[in-house]
N, C-alpha and C. Protein backbone atom coordinates (compact mmCIF):
# COMPACT_ATOMS: atom_id res chain seq x y z
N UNK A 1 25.96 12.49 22.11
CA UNK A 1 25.46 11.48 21.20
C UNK A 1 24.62 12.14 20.12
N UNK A 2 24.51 12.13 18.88
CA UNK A 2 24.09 12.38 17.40
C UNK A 2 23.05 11.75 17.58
N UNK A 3 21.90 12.49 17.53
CA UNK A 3 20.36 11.54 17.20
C UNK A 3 20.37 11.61 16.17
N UNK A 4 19.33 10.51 15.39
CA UNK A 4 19.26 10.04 14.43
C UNK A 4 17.64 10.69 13.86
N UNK A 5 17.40 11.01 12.95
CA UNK A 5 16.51 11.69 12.31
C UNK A 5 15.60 10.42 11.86
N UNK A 6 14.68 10.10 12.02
CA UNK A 6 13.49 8.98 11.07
C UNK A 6 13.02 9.86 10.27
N UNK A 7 13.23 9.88 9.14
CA UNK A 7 12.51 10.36 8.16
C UNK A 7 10.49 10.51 7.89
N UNK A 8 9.82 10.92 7.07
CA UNK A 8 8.46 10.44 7.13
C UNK A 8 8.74 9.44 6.34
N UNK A 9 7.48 8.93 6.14
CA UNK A 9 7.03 7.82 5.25
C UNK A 9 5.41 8.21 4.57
N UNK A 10 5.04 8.68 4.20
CA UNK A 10 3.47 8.70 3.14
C UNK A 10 3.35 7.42 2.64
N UNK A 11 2.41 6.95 3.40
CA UNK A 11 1.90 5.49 2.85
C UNK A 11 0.84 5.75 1.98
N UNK A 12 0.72 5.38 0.68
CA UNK A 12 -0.42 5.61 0.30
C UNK A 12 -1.01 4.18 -1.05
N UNK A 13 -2.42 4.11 -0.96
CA UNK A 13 -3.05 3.09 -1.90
C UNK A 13 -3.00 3.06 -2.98
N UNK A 14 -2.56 2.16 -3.83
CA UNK A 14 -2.77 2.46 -5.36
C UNK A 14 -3.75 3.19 -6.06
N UNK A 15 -4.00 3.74 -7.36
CA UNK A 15 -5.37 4.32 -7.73
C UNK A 15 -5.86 3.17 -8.11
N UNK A 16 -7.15 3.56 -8.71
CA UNK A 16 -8.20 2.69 -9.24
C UNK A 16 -7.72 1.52 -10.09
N UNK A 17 -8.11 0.31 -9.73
CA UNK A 17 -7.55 -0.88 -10.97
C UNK A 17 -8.96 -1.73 -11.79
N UNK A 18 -8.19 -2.10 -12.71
CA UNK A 18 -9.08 -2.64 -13.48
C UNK A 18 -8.95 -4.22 -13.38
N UNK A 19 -10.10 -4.71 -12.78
CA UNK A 19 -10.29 -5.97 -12.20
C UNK A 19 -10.53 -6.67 -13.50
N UNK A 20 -9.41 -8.11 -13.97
CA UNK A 20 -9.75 -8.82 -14.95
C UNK A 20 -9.24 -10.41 -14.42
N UNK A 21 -10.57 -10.81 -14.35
CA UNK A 21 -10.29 -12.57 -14.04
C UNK A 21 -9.56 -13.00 -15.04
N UNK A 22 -8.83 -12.86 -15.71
CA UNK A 22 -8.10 -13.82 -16.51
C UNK A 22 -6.44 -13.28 -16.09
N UNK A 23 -6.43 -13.06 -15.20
CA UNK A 23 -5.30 -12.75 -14.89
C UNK A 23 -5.13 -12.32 -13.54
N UNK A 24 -3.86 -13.06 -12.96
CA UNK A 24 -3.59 -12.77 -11.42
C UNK A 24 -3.38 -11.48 -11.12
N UNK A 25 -3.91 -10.91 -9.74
CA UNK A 25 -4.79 -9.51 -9.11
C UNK A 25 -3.07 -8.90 -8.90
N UNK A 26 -2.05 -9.90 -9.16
CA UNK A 26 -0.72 -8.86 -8.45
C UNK A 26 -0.57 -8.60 -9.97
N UNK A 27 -1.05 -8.32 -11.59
CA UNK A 27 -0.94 -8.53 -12.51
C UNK A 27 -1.68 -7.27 -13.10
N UNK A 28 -2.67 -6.91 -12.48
CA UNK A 28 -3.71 -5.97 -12.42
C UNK A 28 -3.09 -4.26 -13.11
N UNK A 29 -3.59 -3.89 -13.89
CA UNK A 29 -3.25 -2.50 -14.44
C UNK A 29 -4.45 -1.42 -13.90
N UNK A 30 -4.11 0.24 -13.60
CA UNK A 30 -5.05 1.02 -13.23
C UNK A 30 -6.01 0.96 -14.47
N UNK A 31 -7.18 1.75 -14.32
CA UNK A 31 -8.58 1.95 -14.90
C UNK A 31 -7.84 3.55 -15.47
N UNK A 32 -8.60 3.91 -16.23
CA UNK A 32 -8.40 5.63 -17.14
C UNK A 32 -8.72 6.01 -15.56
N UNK A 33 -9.88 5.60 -15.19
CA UNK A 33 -10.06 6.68 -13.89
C UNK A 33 -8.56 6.49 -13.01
N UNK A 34 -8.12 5.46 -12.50
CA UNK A 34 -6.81 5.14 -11.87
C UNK A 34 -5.59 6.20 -12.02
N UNK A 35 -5.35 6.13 -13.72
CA UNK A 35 -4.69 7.16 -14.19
C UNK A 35 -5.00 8.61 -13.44
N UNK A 36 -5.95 9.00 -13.78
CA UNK A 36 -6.10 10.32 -13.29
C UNK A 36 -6.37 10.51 -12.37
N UNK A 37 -6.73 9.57 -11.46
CA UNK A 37 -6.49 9.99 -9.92
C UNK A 37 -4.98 10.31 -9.70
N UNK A 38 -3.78 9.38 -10.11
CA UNK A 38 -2.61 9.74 -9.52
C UNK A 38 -2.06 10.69 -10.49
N UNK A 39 -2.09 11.10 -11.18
CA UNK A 39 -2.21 12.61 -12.07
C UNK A 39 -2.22 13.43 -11.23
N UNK A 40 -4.24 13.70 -10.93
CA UNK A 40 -4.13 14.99 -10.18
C UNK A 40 -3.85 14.77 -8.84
N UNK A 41 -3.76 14.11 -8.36
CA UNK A 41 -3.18 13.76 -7.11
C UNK A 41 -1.44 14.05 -6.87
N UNK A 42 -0.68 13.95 -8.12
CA UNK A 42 0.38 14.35 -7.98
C UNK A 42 0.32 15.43 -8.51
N UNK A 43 -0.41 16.54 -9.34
CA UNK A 43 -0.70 17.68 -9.58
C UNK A 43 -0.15 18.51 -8.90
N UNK A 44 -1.32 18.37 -7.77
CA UNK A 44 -1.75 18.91 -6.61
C UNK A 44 -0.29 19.66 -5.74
N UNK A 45 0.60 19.10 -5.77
CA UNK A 45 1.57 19.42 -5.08
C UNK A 45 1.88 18.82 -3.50
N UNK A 46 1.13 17.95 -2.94
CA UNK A 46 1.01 17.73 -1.78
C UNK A 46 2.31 17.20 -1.09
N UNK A 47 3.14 16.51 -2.38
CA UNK A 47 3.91 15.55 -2.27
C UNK A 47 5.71 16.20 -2.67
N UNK A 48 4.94 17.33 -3.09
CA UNK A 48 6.41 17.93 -3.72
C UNK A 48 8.02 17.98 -2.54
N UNK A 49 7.59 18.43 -1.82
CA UNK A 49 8.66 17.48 -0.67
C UNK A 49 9.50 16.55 -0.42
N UNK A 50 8.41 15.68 -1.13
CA UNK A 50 9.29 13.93 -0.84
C UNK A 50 11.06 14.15 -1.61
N UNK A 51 11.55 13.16 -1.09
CA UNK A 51 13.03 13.05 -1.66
C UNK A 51 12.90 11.81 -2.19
N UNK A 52 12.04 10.61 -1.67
CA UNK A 52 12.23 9.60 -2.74
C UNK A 52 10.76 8.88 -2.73
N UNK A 53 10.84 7.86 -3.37
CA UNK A 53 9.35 7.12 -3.95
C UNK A 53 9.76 5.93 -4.05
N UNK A 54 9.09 5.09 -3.40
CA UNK A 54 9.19 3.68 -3.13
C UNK A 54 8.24 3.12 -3.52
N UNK A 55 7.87 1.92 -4.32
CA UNK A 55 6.66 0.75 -4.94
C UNK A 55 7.02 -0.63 -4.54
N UNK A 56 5.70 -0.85 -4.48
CA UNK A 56 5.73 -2.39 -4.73
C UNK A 56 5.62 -2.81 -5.77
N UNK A 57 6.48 -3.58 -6.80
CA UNK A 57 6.98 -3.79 -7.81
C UNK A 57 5.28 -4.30 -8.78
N UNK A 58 3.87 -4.54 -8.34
CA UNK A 58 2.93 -4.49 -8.97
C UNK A 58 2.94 -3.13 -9.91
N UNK A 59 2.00 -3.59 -11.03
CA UNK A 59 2.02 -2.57 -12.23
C UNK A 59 0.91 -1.56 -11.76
N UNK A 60 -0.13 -1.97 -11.06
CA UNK A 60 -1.08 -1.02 -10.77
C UNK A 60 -0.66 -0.02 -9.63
N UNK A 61 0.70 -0.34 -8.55
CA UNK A 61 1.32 0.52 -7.74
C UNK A 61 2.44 1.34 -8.77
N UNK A 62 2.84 0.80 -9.15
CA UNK A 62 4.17 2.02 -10.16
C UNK A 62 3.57 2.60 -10.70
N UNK A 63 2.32 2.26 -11.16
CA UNK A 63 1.75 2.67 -12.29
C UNK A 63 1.13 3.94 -11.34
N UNK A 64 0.74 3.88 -9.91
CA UNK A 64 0.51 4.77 -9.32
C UNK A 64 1.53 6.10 -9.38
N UNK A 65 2.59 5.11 -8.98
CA UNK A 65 4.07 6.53 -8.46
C UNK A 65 4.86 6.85 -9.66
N UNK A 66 4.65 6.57 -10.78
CA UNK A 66 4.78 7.31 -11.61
C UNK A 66 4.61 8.69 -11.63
N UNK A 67 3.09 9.49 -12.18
CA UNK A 67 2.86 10.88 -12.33
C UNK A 67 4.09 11.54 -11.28
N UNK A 68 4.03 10.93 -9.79
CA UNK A 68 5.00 11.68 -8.76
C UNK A 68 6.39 11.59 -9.38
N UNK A 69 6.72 10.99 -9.32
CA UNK A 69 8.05 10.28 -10.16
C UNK A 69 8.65 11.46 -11.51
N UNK A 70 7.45 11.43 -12.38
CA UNK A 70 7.76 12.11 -13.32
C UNK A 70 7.81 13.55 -12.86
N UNK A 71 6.94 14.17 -11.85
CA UNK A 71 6.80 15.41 -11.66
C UNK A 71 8.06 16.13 -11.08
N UNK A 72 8.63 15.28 -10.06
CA UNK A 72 9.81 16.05 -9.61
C UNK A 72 10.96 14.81 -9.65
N UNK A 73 10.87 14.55 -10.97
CA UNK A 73 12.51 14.12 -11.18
C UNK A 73 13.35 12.72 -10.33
N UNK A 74 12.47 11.74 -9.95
CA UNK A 74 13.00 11.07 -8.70
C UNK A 74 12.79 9.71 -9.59
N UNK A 75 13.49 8.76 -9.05
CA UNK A 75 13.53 7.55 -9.87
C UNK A 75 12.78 6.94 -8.63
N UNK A 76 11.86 5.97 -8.72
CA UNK A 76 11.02 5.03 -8.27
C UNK A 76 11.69 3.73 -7.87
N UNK A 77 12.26 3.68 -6.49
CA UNK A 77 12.71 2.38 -6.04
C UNK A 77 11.73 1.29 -5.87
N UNK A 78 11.81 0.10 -5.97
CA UNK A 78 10.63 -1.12 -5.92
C UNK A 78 10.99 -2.16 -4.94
N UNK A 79 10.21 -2.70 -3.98
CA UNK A 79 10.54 -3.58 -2.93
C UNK A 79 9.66 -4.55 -2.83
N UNK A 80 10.29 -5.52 -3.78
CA UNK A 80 8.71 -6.68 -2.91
C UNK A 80 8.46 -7.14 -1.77
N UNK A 81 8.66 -6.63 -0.76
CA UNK A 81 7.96 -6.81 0.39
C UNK A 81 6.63 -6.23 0.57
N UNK A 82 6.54 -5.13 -0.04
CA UNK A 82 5.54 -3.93 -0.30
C UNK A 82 4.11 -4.43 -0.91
N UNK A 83 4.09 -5.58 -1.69
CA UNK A 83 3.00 -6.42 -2.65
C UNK A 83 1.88 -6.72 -1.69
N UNK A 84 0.90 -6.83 -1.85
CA UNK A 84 -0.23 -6.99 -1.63
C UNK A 84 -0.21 -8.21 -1.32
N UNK A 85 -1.32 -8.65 -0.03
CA UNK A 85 -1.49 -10.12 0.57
C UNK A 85 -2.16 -10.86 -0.78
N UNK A 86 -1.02 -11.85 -1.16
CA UNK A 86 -0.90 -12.66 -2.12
C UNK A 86 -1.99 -13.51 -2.00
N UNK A 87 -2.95 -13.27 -3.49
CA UNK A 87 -4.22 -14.29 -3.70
C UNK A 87 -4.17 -14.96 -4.34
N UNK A 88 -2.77 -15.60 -5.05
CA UNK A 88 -3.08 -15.72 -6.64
C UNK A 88 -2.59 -17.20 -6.66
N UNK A 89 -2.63 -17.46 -5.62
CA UNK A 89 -3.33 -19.60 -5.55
C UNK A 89 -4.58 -19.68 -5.23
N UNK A 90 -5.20 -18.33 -5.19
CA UNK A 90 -6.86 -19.17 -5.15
C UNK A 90 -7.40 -18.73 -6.52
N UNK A 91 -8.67 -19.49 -6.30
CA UNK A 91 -9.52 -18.59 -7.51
C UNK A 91 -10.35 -17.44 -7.94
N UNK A 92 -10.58 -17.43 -8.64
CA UNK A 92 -11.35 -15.51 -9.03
C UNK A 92 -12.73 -15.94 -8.43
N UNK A 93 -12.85 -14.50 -7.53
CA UNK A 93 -13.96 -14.85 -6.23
C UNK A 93 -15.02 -13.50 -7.17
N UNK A 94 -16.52 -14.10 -6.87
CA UNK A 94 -17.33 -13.22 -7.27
C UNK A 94 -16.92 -11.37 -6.14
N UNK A 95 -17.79 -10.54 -6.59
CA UNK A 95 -17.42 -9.88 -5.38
C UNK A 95 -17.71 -9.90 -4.22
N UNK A 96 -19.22 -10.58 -3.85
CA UNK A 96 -19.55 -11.14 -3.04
C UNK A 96 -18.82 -11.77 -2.07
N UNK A 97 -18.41 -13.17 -3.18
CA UNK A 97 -17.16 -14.12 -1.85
C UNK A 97 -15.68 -13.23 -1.69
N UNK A 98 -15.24 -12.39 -2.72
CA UNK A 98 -14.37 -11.36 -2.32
C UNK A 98 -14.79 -10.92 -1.12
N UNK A 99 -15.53 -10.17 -0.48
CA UNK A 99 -15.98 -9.73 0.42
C UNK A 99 -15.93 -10.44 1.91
N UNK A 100 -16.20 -10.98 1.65
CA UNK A 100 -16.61 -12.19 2.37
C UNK A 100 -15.18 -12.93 3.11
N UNK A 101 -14.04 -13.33 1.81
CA UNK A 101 -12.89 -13.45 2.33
C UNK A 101 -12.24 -12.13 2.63
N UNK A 102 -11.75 -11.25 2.42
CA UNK A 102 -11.32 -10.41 2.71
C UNK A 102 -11.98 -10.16 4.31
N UNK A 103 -13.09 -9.78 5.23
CA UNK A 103 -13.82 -9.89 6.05
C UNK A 103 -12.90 -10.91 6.85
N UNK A 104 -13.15 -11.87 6.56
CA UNK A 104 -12.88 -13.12 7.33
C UNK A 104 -11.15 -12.95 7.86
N UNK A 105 -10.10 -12.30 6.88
CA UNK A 105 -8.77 -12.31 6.88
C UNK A 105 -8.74 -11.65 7.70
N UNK A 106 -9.07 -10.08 7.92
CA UNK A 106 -9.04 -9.13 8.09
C UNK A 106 -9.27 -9.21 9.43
N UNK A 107 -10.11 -9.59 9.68
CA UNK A 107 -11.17 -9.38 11.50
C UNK A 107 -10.72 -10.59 12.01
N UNK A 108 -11.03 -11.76 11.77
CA UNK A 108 -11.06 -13.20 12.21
C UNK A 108 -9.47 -13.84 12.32
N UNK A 109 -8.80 -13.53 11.10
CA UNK A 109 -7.38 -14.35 11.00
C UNK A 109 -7.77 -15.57 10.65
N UNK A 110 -8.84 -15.74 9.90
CA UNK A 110 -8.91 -17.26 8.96
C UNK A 110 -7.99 -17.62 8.14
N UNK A 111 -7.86 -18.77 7.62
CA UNK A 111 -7.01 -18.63 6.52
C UNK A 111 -7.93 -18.67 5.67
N UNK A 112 -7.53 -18.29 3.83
CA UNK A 112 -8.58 -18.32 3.07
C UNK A 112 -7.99 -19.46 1.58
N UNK A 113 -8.70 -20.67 1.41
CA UNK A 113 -7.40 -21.19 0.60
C UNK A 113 -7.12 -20.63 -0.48
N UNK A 114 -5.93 -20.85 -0.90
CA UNK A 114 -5.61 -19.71 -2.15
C UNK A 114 -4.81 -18.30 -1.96
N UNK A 115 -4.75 -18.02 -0.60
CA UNK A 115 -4.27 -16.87 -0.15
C UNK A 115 -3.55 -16.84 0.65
N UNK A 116 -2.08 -16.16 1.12
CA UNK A 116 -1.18 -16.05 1.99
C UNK A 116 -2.01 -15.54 2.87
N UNK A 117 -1.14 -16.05 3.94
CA UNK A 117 -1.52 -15.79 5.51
C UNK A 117 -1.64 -14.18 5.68
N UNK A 118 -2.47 -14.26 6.51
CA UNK A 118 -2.37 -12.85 7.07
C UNK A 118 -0.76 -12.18 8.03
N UNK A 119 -0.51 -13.49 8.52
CA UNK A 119 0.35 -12.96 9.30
C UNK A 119 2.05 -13.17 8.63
N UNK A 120 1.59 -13.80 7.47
CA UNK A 120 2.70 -13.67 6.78
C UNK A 120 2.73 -12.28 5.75
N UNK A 121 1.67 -12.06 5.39
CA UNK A 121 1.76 -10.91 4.52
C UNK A 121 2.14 -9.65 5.47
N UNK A 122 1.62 -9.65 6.59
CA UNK A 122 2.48 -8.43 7.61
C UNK A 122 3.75 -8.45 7.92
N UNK A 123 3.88 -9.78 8.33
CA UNK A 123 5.56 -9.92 8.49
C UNK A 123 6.36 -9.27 7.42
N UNK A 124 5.91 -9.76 6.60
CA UNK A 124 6.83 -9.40 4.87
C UNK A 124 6.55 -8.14 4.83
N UNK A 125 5.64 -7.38 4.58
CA UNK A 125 4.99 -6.04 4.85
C UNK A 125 6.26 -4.93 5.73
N UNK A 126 5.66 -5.31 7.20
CA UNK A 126 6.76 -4.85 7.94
C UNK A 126 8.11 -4.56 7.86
N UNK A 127 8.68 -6.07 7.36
CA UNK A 127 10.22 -6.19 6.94
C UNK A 127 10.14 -5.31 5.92
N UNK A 128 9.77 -5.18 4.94
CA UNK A 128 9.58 -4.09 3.71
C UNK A 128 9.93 -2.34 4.49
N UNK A 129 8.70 -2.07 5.46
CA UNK A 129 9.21 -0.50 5.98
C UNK A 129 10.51 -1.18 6.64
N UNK A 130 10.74 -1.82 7.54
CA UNK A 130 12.00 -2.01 8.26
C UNK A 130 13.49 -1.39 7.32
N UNK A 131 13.36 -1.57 6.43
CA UNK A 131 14.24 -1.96 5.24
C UNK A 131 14.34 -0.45 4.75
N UNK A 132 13.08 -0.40 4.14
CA UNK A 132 13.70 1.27 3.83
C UNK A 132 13.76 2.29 5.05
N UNK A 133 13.30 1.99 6.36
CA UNK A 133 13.81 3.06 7.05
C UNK A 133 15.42 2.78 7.52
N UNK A 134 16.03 1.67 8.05
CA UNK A 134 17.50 1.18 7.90
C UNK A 134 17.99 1.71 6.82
N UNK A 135 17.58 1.60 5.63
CA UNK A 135 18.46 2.29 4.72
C UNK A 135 18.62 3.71 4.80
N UNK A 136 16.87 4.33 5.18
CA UNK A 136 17.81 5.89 4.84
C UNK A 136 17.34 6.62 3.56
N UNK A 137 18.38 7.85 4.28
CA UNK A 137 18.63 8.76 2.73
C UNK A 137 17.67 9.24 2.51
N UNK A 138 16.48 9.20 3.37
CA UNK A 138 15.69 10.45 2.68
C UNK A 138 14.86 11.40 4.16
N UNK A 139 14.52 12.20 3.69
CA UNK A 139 13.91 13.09 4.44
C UNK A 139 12.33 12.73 4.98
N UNK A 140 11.64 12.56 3.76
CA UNK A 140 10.39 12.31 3.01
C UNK A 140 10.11 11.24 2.45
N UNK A 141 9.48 10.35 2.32
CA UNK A 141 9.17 9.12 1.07
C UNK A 141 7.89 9.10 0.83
N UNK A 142 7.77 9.00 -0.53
CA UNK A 142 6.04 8.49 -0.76
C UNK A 142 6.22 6.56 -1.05
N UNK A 143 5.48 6.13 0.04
CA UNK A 143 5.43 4.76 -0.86
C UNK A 143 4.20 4.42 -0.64
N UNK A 144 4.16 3.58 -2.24
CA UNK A 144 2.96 2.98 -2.30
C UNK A 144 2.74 1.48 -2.55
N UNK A 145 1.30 1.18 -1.86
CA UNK A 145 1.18 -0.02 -1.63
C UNK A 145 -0.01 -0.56 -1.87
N UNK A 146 -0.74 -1.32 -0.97
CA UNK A 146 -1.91 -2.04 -1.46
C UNK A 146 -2.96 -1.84 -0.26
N UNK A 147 -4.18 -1.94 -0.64
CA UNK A 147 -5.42 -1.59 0.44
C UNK A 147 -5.33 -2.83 1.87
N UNK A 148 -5.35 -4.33 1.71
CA UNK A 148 -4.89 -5.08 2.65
C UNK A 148 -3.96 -4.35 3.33
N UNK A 149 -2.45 -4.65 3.07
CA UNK A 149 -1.52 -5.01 3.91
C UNK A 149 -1.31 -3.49 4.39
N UNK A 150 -1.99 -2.42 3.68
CA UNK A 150 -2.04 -0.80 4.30
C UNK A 150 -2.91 -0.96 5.74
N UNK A 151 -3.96 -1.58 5.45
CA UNK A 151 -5.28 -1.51 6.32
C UNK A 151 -4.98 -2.21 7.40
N UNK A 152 -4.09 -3.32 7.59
CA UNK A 152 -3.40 -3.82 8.38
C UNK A 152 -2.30 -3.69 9.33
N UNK A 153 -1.54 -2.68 8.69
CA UNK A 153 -0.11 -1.83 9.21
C UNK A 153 -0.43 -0.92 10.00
N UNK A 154 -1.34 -0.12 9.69
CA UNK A 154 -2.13 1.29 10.36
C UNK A 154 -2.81 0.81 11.38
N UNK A 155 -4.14 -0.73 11.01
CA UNK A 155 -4.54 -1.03 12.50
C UNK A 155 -3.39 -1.63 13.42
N UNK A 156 -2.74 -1.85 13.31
CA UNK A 156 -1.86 -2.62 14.06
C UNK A 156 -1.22 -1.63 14.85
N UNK A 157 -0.68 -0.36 14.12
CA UNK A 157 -0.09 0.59 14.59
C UNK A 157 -0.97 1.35 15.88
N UNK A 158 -2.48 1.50 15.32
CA UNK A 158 -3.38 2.03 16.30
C UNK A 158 -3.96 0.96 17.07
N UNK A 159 -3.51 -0.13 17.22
CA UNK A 159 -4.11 -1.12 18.20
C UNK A 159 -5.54 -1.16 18.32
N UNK A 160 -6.07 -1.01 16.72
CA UNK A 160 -7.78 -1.66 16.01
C UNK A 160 -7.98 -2.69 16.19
N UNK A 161 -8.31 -3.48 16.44
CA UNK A 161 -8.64 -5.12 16.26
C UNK A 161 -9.77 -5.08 15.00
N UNK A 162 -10.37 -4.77 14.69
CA UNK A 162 -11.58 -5.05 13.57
C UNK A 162 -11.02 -4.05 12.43
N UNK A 163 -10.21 -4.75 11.75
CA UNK A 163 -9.74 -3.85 10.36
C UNK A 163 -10.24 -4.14 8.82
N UNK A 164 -11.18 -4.64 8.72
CA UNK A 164 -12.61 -4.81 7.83
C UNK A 164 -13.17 -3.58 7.80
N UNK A 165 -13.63 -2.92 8.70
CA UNK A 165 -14.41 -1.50 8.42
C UNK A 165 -13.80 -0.22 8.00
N UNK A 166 -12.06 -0.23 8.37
CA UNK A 166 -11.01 0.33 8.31
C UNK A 166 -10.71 0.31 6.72
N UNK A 167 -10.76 -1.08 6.20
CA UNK A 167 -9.87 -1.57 4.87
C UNK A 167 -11.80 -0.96 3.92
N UNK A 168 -12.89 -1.01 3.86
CA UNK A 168 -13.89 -0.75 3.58
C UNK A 168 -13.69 1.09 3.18
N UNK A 169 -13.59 1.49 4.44
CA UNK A 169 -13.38 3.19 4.00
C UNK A 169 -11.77 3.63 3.07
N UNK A 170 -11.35 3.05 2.99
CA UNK A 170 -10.02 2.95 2.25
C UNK A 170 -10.47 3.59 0.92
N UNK A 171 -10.31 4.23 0.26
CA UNK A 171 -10.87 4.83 -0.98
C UNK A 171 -9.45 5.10 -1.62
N UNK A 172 -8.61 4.50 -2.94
CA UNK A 172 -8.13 5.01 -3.93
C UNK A 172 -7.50 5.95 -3.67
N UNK A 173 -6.11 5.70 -3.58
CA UNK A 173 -4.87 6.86 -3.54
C UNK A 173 -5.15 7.73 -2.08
N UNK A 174 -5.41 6.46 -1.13
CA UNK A 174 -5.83 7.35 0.51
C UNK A 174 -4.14 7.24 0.65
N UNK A 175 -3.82 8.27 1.70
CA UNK A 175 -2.58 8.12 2.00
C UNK A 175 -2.56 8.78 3.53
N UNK A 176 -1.68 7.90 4.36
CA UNK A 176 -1.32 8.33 5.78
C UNK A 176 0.09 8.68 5.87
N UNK A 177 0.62 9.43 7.07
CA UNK A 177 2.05 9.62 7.21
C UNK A 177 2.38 8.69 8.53
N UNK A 178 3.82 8.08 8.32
CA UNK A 178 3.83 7.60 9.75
C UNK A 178 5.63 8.33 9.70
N UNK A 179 6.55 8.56 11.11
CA UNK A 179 7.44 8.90 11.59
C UNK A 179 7.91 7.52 12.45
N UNK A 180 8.68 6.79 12.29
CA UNK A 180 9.07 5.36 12.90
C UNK A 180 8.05 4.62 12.96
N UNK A 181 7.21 4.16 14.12
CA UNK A 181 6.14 3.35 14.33
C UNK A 181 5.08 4.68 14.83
N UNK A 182 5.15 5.91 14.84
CA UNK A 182 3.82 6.87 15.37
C UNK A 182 3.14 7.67 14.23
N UNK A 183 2.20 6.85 14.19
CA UNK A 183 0.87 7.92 13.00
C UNK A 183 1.09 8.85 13.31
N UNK A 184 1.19 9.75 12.19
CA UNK A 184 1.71 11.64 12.32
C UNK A 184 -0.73 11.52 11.52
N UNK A 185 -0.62 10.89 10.49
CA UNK A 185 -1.75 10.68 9.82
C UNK A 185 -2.26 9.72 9.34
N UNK A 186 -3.79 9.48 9.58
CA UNK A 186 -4.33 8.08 9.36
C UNK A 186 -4.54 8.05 8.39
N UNK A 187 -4.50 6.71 7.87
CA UNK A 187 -4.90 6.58 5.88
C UNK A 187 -6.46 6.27 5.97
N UNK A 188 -7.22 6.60 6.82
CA UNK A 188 -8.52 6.36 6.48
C UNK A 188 -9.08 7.78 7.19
């Protein structure tokens, strides 16, 4: 019998975005700093490996996998499953009540109004890796995604229950590796 190879996966966070209430957060563009985090971050070479690059069709994630993209020649596939736990039926929260909901999603499983479920944004999430590992074809992938539904995938994977303190240390273009469902590396 032919085993089957699982490729990696590099999960990693968008860079820095530039937060503007007049416009929905899946809408959001990086900051100059944003930019140059995934610059030198794809600089660096860390990534030169990968065979392909996967986004969630947000502008502040492509806008991430770009520099990689451009550096070694790879066209940027996009999956909306990959999008960030959808806020954009509620309203623009100070950062405070940001906090506050996010907290509550995260640890508790409240709902927050205005915001997809938690357990729908994993489901969708999930189905998203499901999808590109069924498909294939690569050795390596960088994909990138969003600080929620990252901070969520990883605790789930490590059987965390309190993923608030997890999604908190999350810092800008963090990136973990996973091999099927086993952390090779944690994104925090």
């Amino acid at each position: 019998m032919k085993s089957i190879m699982i490729g990696l996966l590099h999960l990693m966070r968008h860079a820095e975005t530039a937060i503007d209430e007049k416009i929905p957060a899946h809408e959001w563009l990086l900051t100059e700093e944003g930019f140059r985090q995934a610059r030198n971050l794809a600089s660096m070479g860390i990534f030169d490996s990968i065979d392909s690059i996967i986004s969630s069709p947000e502008p502040k994630a492509l806008q991430t996998a770009r520099p990689f993209a451009d550096r070694l020649g790879i066209d940027i596939d996009s999956y909306p499953e990959l999008r960030e736990l959808d806020r954009s039926k509620g309203r623009f929260l100070s950062n405070v009540e940001y906090l506050q909901s996010v907290e509550c999603i995260l640890n508790r499983h409240d709902a927050i109004p205005g915001w997809e479920f938690r357990e729908h944004a994993m489901a969708r999430f999930q189905a998203g890796l499901k999808k590109i590992t069924n498909k294939g074809g690569f050795k390596e992938a960088l994909v990138i995604s969003h600080g929620l539904v990252l901070s969520m995938h990883f605790a789930s994977l490590l059987g965390v229950e309190k993923v608030f303190p997890r999604w908190q240390r999350l810092k800008f273009c963090s990136w973990g590796t996973l091999q099927g469902n086993d952390v090779i590396k944690d994104i925090v």
